[in-house]
Protein backbone atom coordinates (compact mmCIF):
# COMPACT_ATOMS: atom_id res chain seq x y z
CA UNK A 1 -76.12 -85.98 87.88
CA UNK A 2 -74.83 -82.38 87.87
CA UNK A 3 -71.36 -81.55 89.01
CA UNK A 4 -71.56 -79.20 92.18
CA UNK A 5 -68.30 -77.60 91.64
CA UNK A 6 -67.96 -74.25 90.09
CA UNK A 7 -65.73 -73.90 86.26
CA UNK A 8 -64.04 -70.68 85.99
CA UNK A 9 -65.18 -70.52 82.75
CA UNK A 10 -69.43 -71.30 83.35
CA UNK A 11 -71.49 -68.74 84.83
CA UNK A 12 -72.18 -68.22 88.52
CA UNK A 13 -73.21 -65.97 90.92
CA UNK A 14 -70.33 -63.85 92.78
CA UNK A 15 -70.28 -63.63 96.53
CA UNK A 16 -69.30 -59.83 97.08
CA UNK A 17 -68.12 -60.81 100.33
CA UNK A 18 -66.31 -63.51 99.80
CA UNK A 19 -63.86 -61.97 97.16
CA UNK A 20 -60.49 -60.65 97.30
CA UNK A 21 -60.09 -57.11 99.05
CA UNK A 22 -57.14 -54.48 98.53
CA UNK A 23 -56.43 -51.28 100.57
CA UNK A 24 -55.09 -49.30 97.37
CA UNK A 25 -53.39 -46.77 99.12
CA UNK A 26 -56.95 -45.54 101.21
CA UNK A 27 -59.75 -46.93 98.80
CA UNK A 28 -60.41 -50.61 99.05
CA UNK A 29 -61.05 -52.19 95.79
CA UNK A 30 -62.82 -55.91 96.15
CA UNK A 31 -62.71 -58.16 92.65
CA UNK A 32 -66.39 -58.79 91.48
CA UNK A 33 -64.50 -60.95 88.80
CA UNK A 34 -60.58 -61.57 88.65
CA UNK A 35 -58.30 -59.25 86.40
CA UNK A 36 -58.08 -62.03 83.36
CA UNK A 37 -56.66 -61.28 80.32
CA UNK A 38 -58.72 -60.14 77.58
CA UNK A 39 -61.89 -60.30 80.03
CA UNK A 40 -63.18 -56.79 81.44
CA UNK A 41 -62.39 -56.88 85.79
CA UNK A 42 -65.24 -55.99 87.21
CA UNK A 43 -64.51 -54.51 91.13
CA UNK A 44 -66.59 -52.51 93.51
CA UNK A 45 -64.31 -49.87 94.98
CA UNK A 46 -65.22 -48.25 98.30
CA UNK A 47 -63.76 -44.46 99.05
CA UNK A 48 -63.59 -43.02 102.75
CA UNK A 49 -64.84 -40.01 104.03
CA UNK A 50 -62.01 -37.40 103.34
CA UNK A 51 -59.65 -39.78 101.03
CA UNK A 52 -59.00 -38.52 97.36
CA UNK A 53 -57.34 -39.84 94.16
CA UNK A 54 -54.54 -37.96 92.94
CA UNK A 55 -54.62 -36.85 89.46
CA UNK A 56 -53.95 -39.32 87.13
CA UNK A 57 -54.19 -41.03 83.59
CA UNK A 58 -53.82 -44.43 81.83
CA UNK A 59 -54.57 -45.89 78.48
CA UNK A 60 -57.31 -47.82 80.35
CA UNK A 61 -61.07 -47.07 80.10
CA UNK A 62 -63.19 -47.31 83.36
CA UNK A 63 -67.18 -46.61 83.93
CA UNK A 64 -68.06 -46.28 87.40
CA UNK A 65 -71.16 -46.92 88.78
CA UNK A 66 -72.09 -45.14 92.07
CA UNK A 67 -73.78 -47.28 94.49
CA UNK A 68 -74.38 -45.20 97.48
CA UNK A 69 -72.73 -42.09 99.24
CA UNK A 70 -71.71 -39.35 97.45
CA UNK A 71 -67.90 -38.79 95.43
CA UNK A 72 -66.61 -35.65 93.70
CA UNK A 73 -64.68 -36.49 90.32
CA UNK A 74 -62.61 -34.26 88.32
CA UNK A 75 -63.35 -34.36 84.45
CA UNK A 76 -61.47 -32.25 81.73
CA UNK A 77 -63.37 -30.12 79.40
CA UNK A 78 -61.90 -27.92 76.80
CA UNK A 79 -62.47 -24.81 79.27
CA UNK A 80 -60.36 -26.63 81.85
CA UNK A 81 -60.93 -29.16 84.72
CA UNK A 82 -64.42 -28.79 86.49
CA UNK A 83 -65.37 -30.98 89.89
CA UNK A 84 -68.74 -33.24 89.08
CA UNK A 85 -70.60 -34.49 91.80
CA UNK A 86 -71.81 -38.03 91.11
CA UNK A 87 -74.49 -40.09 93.19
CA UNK A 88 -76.43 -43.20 93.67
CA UNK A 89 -77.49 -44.19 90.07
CA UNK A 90 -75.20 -41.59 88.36
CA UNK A 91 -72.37 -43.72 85.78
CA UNK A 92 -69.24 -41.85 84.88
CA UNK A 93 -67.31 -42.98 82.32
CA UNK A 94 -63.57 -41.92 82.21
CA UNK A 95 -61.90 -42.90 78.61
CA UNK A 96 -58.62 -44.46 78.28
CA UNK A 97 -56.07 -41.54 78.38
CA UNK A 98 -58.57 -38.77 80.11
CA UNK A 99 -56.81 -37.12 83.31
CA UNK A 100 -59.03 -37.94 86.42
CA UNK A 101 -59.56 -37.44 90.16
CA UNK A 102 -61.39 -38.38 92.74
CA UNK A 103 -62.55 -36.71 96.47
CA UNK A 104 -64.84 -37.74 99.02
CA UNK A 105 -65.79 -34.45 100.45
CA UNK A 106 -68.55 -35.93 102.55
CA UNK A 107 -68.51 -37.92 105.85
CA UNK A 108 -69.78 -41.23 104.42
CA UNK A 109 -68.31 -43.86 102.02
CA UNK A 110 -68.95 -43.82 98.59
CA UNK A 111 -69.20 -46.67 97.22
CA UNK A 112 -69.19 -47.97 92.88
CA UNK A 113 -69.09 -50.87 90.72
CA UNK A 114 -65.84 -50.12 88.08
CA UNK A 115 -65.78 -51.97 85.06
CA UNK A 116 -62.09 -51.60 83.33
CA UNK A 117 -59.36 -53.73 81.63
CA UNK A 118 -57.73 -56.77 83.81
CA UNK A 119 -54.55 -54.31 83.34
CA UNK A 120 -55.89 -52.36 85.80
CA UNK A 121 -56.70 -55.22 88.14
CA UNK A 122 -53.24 -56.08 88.30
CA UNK A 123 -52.30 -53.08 88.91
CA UNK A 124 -53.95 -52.46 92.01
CA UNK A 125 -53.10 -56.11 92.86
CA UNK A 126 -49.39 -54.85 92.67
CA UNK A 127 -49.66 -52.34 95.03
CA UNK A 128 -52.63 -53.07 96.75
CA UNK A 129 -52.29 -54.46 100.47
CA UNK A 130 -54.92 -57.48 101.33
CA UNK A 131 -57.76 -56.55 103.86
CA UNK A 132 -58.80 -59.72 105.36
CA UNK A 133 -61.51 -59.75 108.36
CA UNK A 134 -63.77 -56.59 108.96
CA UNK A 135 -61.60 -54.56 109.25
CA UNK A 136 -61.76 -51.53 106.48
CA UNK A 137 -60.03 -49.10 107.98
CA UNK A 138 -56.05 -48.55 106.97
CA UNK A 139 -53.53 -45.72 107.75
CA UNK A 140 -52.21 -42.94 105.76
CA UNK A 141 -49.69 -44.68 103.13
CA UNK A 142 -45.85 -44.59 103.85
CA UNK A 143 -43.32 -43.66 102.00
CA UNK A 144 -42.23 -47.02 100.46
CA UNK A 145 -45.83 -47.43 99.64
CA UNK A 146 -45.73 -44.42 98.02
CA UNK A 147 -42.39 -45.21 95.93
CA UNK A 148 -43.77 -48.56 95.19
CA UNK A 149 -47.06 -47.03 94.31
CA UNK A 150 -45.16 -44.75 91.65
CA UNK A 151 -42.28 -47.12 90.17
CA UNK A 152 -45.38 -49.50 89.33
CA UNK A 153 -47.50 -46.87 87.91
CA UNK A 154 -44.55 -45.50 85.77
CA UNK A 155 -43.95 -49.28 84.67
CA UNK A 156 -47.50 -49.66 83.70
CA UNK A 157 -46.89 -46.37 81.81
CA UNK A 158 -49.68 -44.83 83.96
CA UNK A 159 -49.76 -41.05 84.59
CA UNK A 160 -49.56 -39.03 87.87
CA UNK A 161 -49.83 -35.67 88.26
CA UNK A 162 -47.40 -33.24 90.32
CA UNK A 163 -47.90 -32.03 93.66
CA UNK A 164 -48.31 -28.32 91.82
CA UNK A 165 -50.54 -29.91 89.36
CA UNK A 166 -52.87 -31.61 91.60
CA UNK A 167 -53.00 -28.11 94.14
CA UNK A 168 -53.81 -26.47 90.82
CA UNK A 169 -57.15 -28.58 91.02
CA UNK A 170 -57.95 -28.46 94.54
CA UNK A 171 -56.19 -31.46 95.68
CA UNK A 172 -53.32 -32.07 98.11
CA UNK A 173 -50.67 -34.19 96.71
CA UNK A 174 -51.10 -37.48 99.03
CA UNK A 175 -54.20 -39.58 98.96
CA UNK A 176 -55.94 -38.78 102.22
C-alpha cells in the first residue's frame, strides 16, 4: 500500500495557489518551493501596473522568467545603465552583485517565475506582509515598512540605491 501523505523531501506537484503569498512592499511574491537552505527557492513574483523596484544589489543570483505582461528592467553595461524590456518567454538573468531595477510601465501585471538562493526567500519573508484570500491589491508602504524594509536589507548586507541615484535612472525613490 502506498502512503498518501506528501515527504518534504520526495517529489510532488506544487499547487501555485495554495502556497504562501507576500506583499513585498507592492509586488507579491508566492513560494513555488520554500526558501531551504542550500536548495534554490523557486517563487513566481507578480508586479502591478505602475509599481517599480528601487535600485538595488545583493550577492544573490536570480533568473527571471517572464510569464505574461510586460516589465522594464534596468541592466548595467560598461556604457552605463540601459532599460530592457522583457516579455512572455524572455529569461533575464541578474548575477549575484549586478545593480538592478525593475518598472512596470504598462497597465497590466507582469508576472515571472524567479529562481534564486533561499537567502533571498527569507528575506522577503522578513519583510514581506501575508496576502491571504483574493485579495492582491495593497497600499503604498509606510514608513516603518520602509525602515524595516532597509534595517533588514542592510543586515542581509543587501544594497539600495539613493533617492539621487535611483532619479539618475529614471526611477522615483519609493516603490510605487
Amino acid at each position: 500500500m502506498l502512503d498518501t501523505a506528501v515527504s518534504e523531501h520526495a517529489g510532488h506537484l506544487v499547487d501555485p495557489y495554495n502556497v504562501e503569498t507576500l506583499d513585498v512592499l507592492g509586488p507579491v511574491v508566492q513560494f513555488l518551493t520554500p526558501p531551504r537552505d542550500d536548495e534554490p527557492c523557486v517563487m513566481r513574483g507578480t508586479i502591478p501596473p505602475g509599481v517599480i523596484v528601487p535600485l538595488h544589489s545583493h550577492a544573490d543570483p536570480e533568473t527571471f522568467i517572464q510569464m505574461s505582461g510586460e516589465i522594464e528592467r534596468l541592466s548595467q553595461s560598461p556604457e552605463g545603465f540601459v532599460w530592457v524590456s522583457i516579455r512572455p518567454g524572455d529569461i533575464f538573468h541578474v548575477p549575484g552583485g549586478a545593480k538592478h531595477a525593475f518598472r512596470n510601465l504598462s497597465t497590466g501585471p507582469a508576472v515571472m517565475i524567479l529562481v534564486s538562493t533561499s537567502t533571498i526567500g527569507r528575506f522577503f519573508r522578513e519583510i514581506g506582509k501575508p496576502i491571504t484570500g483574493e485579495s492582491r491589491h495593497s497600499d503604498p508602504p509606510s514608513a516603518d515598512a520602509m525602515q524595516h524594509f532597509l534595517k533588514t536589507a542592510a543586515a542581509y548586507g543587501y544594497w539600495n540605491a539613493t533617492p539621487e541615484e535611483n532619479a539618475s535612472v529614471g526611477l522615483s525613490s519609493t516603490p510605487r
